[in-house]
N, C-alpha and C. Protein backbone atom coordinates (compact mmCIF):
# COMPACT_ATOMS: atom_id res chain seq x y z
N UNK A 1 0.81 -1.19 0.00
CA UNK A 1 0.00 0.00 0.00
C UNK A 1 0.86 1.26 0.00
N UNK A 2 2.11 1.41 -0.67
CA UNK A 2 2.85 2.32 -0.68
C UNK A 2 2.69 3.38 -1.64
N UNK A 3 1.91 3.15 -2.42
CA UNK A 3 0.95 3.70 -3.83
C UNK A 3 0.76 5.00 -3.41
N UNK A 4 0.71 6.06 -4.47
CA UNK A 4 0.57 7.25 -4.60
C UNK A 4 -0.68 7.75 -4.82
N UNK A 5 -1.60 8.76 -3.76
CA UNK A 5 -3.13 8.29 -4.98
C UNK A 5 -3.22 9.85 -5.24
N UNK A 6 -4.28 9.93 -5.53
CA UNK A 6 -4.25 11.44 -6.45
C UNK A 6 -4.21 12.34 -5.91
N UNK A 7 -4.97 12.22 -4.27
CA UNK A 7 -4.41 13.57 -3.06
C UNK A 7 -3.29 13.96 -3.19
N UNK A 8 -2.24 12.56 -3.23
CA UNK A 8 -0.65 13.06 -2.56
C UNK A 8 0.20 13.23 -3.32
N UNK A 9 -0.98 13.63 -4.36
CA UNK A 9 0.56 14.02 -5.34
C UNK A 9 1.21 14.90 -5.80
N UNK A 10 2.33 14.61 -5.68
CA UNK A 10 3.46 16.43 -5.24
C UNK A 10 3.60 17.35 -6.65
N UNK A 11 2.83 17.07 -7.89
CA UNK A 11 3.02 17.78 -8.89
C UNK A 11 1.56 18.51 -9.15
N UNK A 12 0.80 19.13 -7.88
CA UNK A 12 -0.39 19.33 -8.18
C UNK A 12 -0.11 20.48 -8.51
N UNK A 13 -0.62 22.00 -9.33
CA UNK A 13 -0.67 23.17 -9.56
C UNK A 13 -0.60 24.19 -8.21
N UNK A 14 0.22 24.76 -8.36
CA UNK A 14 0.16 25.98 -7.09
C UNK A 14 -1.62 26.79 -7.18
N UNK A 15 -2.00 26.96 -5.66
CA UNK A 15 -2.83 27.84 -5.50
C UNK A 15 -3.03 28.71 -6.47
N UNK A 16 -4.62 29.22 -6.98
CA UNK A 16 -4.35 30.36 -7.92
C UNK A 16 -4.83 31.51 -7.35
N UNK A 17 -5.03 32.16 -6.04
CA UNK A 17 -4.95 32.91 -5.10
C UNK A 17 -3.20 33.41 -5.30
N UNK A 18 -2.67 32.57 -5.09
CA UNK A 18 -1.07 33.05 -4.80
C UNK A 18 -0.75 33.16 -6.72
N UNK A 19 -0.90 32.62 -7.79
CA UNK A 19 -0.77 33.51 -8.83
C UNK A 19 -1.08 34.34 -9.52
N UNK A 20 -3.01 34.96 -8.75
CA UNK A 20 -3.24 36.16 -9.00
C UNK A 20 -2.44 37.06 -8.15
N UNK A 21 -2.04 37.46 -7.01
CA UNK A 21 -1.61 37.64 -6.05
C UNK A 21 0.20 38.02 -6.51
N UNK A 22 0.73 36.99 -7.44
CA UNK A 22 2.18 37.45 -8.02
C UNK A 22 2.00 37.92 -9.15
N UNK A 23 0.81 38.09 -10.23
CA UNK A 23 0.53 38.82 -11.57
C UNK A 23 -0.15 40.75 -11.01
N UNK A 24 -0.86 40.70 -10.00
CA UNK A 24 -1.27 41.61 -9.52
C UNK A 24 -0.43 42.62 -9.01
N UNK A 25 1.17 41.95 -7.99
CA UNK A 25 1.82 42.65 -7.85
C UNK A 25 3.16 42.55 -9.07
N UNK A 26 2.95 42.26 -9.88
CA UNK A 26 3.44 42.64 -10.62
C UNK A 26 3.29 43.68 -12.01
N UNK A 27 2.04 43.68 -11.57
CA UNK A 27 1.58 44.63 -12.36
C UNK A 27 1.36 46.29 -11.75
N UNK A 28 1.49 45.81 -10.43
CA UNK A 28 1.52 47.19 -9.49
C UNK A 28 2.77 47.68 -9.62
N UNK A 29 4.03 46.89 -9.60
CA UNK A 29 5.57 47.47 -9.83
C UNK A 29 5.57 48.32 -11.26
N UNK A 30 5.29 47.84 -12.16
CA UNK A 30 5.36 47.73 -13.44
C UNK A 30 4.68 48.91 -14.02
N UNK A 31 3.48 49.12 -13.25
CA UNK A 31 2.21 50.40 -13.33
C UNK A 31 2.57 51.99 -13.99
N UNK A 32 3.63 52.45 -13.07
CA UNK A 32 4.10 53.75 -12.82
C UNK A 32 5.41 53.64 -13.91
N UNK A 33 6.70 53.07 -13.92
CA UNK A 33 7.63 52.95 -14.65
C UNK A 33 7.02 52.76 -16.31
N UNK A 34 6.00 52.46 -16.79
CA UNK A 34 5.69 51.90 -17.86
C UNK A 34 4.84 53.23 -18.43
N UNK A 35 4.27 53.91 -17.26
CA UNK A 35 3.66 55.06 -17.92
C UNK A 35 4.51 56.38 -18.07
N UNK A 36 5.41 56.43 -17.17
CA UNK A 36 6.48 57.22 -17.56
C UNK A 36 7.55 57.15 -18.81
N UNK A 37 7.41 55.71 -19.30
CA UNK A 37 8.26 55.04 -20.17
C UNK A 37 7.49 55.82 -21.62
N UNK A 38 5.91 55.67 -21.63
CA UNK A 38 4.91 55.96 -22.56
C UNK A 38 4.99 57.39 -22.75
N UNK A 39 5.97 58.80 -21.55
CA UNK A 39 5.32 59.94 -22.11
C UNK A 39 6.57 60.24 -23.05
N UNK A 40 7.64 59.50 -23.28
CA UNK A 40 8.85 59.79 -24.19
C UNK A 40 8.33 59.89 -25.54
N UNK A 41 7.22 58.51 -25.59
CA UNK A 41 6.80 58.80 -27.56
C UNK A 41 5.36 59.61 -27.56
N UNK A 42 4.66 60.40 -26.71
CA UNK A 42 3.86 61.10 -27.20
C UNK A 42 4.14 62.49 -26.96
N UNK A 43 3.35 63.65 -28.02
CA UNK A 43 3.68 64.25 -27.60
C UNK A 43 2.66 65.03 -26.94
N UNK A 44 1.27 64.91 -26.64
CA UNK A 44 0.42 65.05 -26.12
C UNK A 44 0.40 64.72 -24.82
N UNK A 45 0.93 63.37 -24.75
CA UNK A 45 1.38 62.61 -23.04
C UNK A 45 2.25 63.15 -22.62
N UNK A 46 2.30 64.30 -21.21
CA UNK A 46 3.73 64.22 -20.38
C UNK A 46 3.65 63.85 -19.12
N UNK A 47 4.96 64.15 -18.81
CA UNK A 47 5.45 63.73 -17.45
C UNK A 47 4.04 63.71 -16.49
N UNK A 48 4.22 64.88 -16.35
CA UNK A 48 2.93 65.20 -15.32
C UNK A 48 1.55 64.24 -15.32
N UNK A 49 1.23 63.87 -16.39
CA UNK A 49 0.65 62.73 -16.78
C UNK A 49 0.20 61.68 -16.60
N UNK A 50 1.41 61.12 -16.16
CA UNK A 50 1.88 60.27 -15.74
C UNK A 50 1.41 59.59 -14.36
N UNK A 51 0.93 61.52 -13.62
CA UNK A 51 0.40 60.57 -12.21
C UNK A 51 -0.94 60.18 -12.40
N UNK A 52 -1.77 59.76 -13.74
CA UNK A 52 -2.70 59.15 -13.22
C UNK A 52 -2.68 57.67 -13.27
N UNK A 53 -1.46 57.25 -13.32
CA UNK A 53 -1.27 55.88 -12.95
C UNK A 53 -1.04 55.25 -11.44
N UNK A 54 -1.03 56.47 -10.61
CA UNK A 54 -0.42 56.28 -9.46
C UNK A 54 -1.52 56.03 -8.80
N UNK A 55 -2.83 55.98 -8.98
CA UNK A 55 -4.29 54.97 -8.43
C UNK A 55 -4.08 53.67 -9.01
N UNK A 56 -3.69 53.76 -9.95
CA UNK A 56 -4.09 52.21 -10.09
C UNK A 56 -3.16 51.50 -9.79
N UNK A 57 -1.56 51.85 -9.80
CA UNK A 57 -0.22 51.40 -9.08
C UNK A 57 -0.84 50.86 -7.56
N UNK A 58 -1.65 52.06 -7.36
CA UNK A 58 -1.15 51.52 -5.29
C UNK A 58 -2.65 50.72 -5.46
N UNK A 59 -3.44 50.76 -6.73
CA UNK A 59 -4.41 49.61 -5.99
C UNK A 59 -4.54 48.30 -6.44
N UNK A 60 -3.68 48.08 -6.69
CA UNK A 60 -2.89 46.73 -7.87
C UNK A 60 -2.08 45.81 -6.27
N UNK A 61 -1.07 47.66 -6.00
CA UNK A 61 -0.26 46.97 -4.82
C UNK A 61 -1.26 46.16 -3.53
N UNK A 62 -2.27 46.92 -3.35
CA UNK A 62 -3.30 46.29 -2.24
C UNK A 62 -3.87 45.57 -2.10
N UNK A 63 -4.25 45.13 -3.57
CA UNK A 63 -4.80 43.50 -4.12
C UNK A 63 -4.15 42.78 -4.06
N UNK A 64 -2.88 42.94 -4.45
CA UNK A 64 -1.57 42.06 -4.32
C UNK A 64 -1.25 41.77 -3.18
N UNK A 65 -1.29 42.63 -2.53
CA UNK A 65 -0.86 42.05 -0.79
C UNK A 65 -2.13 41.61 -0.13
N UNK A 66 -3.55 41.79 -0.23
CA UNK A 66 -4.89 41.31 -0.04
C UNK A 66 -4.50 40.01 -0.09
N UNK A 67 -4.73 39.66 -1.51
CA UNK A 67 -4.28 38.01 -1.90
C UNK A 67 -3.13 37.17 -1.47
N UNK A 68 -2.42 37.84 -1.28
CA UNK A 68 -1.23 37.09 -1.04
C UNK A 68 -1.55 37.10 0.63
N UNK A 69 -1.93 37.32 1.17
CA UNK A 69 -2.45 37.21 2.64
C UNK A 69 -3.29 35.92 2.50
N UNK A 70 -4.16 36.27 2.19
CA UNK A 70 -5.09 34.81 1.85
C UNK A 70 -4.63 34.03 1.49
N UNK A 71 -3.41 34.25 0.63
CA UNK A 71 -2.86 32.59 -0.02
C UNK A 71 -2.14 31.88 1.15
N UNK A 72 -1.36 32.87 1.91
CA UNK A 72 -0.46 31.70 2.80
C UNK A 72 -1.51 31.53 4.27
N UNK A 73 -2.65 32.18 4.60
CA UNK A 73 -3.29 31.93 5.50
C UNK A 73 -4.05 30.51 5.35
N UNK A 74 -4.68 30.47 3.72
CA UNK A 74 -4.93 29.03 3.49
C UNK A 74 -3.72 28.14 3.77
N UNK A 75 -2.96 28.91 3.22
CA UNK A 75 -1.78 27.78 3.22
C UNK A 75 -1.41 26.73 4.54
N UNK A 76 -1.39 28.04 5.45
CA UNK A 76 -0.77 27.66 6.58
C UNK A 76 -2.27 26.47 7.26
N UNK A 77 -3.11 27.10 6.85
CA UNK A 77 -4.12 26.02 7.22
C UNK A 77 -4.20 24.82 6.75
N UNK A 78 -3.91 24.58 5.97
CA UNK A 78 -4.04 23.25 4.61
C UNK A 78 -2.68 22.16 5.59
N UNK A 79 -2.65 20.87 4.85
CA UNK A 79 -1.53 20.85 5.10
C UNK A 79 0.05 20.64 4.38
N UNK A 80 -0.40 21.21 3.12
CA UNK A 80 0.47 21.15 1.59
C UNK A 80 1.17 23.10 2.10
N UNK A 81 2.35 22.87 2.17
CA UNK A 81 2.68 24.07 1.83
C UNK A 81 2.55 24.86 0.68
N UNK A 82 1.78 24.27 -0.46
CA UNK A 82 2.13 25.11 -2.35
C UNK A 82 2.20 26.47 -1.92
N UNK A 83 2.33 26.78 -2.65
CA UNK A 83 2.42 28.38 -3.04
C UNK A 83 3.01 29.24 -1.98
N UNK A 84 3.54 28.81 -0.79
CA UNK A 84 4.03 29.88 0.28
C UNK A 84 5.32 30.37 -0.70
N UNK A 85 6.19 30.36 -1.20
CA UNK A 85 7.19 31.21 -2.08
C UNK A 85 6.42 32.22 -2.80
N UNK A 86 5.42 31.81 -3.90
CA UNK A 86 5.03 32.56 -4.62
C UNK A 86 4.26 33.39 -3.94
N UNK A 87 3.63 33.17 -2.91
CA UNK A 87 2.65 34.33 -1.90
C UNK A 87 3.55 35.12 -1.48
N UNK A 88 4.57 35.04 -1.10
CA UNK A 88 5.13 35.64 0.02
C UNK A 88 6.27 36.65 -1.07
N UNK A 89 6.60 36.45 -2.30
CA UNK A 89 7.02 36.83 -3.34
C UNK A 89 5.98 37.97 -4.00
N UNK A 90 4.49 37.66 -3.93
CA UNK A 90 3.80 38.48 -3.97
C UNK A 90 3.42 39.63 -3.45
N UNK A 91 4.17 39.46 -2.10
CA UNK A 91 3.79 40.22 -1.00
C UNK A 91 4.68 41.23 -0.74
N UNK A 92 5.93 40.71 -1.22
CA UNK A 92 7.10 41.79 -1.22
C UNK A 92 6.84 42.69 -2.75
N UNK A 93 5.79 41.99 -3.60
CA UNK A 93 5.81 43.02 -4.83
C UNK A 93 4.73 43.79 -4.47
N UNK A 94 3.68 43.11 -3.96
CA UNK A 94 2.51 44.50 -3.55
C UNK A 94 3.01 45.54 -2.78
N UNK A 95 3.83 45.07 -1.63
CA UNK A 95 4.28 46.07 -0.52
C UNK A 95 5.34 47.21 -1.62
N UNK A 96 6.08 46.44 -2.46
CA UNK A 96 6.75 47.54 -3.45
C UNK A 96 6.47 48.52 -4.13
N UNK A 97 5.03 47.78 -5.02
CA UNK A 97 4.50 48.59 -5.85
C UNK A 97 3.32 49.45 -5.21
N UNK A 98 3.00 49.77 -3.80
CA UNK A 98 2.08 50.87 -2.69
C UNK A 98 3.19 51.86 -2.29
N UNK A 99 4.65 51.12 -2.32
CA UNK A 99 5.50 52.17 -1.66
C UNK A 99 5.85 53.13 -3.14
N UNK A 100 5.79 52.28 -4.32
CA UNK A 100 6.08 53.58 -5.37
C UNK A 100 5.12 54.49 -5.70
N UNK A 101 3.45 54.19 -5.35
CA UNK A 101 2.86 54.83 -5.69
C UNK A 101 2.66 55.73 -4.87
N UNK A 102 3.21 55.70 -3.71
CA UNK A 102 3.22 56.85 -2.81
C UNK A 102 4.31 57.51 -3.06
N UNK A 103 5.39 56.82 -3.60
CA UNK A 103 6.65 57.61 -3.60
C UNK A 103 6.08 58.61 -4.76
N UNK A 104 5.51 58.17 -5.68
CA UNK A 104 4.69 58.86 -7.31
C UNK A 104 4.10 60.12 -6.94
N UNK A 105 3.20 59.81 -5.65
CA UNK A 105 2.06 60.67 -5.49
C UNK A 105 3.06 62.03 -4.52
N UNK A 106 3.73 61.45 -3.95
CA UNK A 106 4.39 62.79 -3.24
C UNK A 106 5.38 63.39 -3.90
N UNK A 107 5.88 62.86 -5.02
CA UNK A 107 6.52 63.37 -6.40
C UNK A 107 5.51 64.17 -6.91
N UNK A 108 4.53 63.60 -7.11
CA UNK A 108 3.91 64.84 -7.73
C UNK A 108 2.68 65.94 -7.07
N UNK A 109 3.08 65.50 -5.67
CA UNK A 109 2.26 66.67 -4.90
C UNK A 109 3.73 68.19 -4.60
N UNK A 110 4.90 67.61 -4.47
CA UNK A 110 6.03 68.28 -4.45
C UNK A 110 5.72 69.45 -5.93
N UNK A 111 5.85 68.45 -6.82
CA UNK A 111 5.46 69.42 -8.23
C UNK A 111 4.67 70.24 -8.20
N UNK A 112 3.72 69.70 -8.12
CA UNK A 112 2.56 70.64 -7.76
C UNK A 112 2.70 71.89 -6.88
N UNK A 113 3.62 72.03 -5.67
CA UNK A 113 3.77 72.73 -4.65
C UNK A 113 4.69 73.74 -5.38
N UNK A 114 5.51 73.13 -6.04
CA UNK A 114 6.75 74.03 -6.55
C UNK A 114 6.23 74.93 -7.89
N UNK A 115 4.96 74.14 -8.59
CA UNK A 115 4.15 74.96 -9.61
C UNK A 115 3.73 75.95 -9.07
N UNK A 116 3.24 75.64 -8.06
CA UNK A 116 1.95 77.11 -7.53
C UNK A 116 3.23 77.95 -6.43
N UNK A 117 4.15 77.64 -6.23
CA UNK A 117 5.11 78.71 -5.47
C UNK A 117 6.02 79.47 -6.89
N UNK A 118 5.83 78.65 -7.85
CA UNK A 118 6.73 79.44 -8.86
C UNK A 118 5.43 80.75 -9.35
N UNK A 119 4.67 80.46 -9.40
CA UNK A 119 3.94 81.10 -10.16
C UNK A 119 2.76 82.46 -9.20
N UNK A 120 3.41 82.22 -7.49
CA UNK A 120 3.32 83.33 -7.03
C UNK A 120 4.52 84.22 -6.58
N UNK A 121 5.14 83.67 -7.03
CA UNK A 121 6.81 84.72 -6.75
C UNK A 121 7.11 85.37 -8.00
């Protein structure tokens, strides 16, 4: 009875909690750099522009770390470890891609500050 049966078997698919969870934050990293990348070939698109990616950056990042919470909480409940790398991989990209969109947004609240002080002096 040493037989393998279809529960125990170690080539099952990772959680798909934990690979929405690593596409989500990766799309939160990716968010802000990609739209800044976009205002080089237009010339209608600029910089400034740019921050309206910085909502959907930090809410990409929050889903990403949402999910990836859930993935290793199942996890840890279950008794298959899958997906704790890729969750926890997720989790360092959501937490990344909330910290750029704040880094984005106070980039361009700075701008903003330095627009309206240039333009009363």
């Amino acid at each position: 009875m040493a037989s393998r049966t279809s529960s125990s078997s170690a080539s099952r698919a990772r959680p798909a909690g934990a690979r929405a969870a690593l596409l989500s934050g990766l799309a939160s990293v990716a968010c802000l750099p990609l739209a800044v990348y976009l205002t080089r070939f237009s010339d209608a698109y600029r910089l400034r522009d740019a921050g309206f990616a910085i909502p959907l950056a930090g809410a990409l990042g929050v889903v990403a770390i949402a999910l990836a919470r859930r993935s290793l909480r199942r996890s840890a409940l279950s008794l298959r470890g899958q997906g704790d790398t890729i969750a926890r991989a997720a989790w360092v990209l959501g937490v990344a891609g909330t910290c750029l969109a704040l880094a984005g947004l106070v980039a361009l609240a700075v701008y903003g500050l330095l627009e309206y002080a240039g333009t009363r002096g």
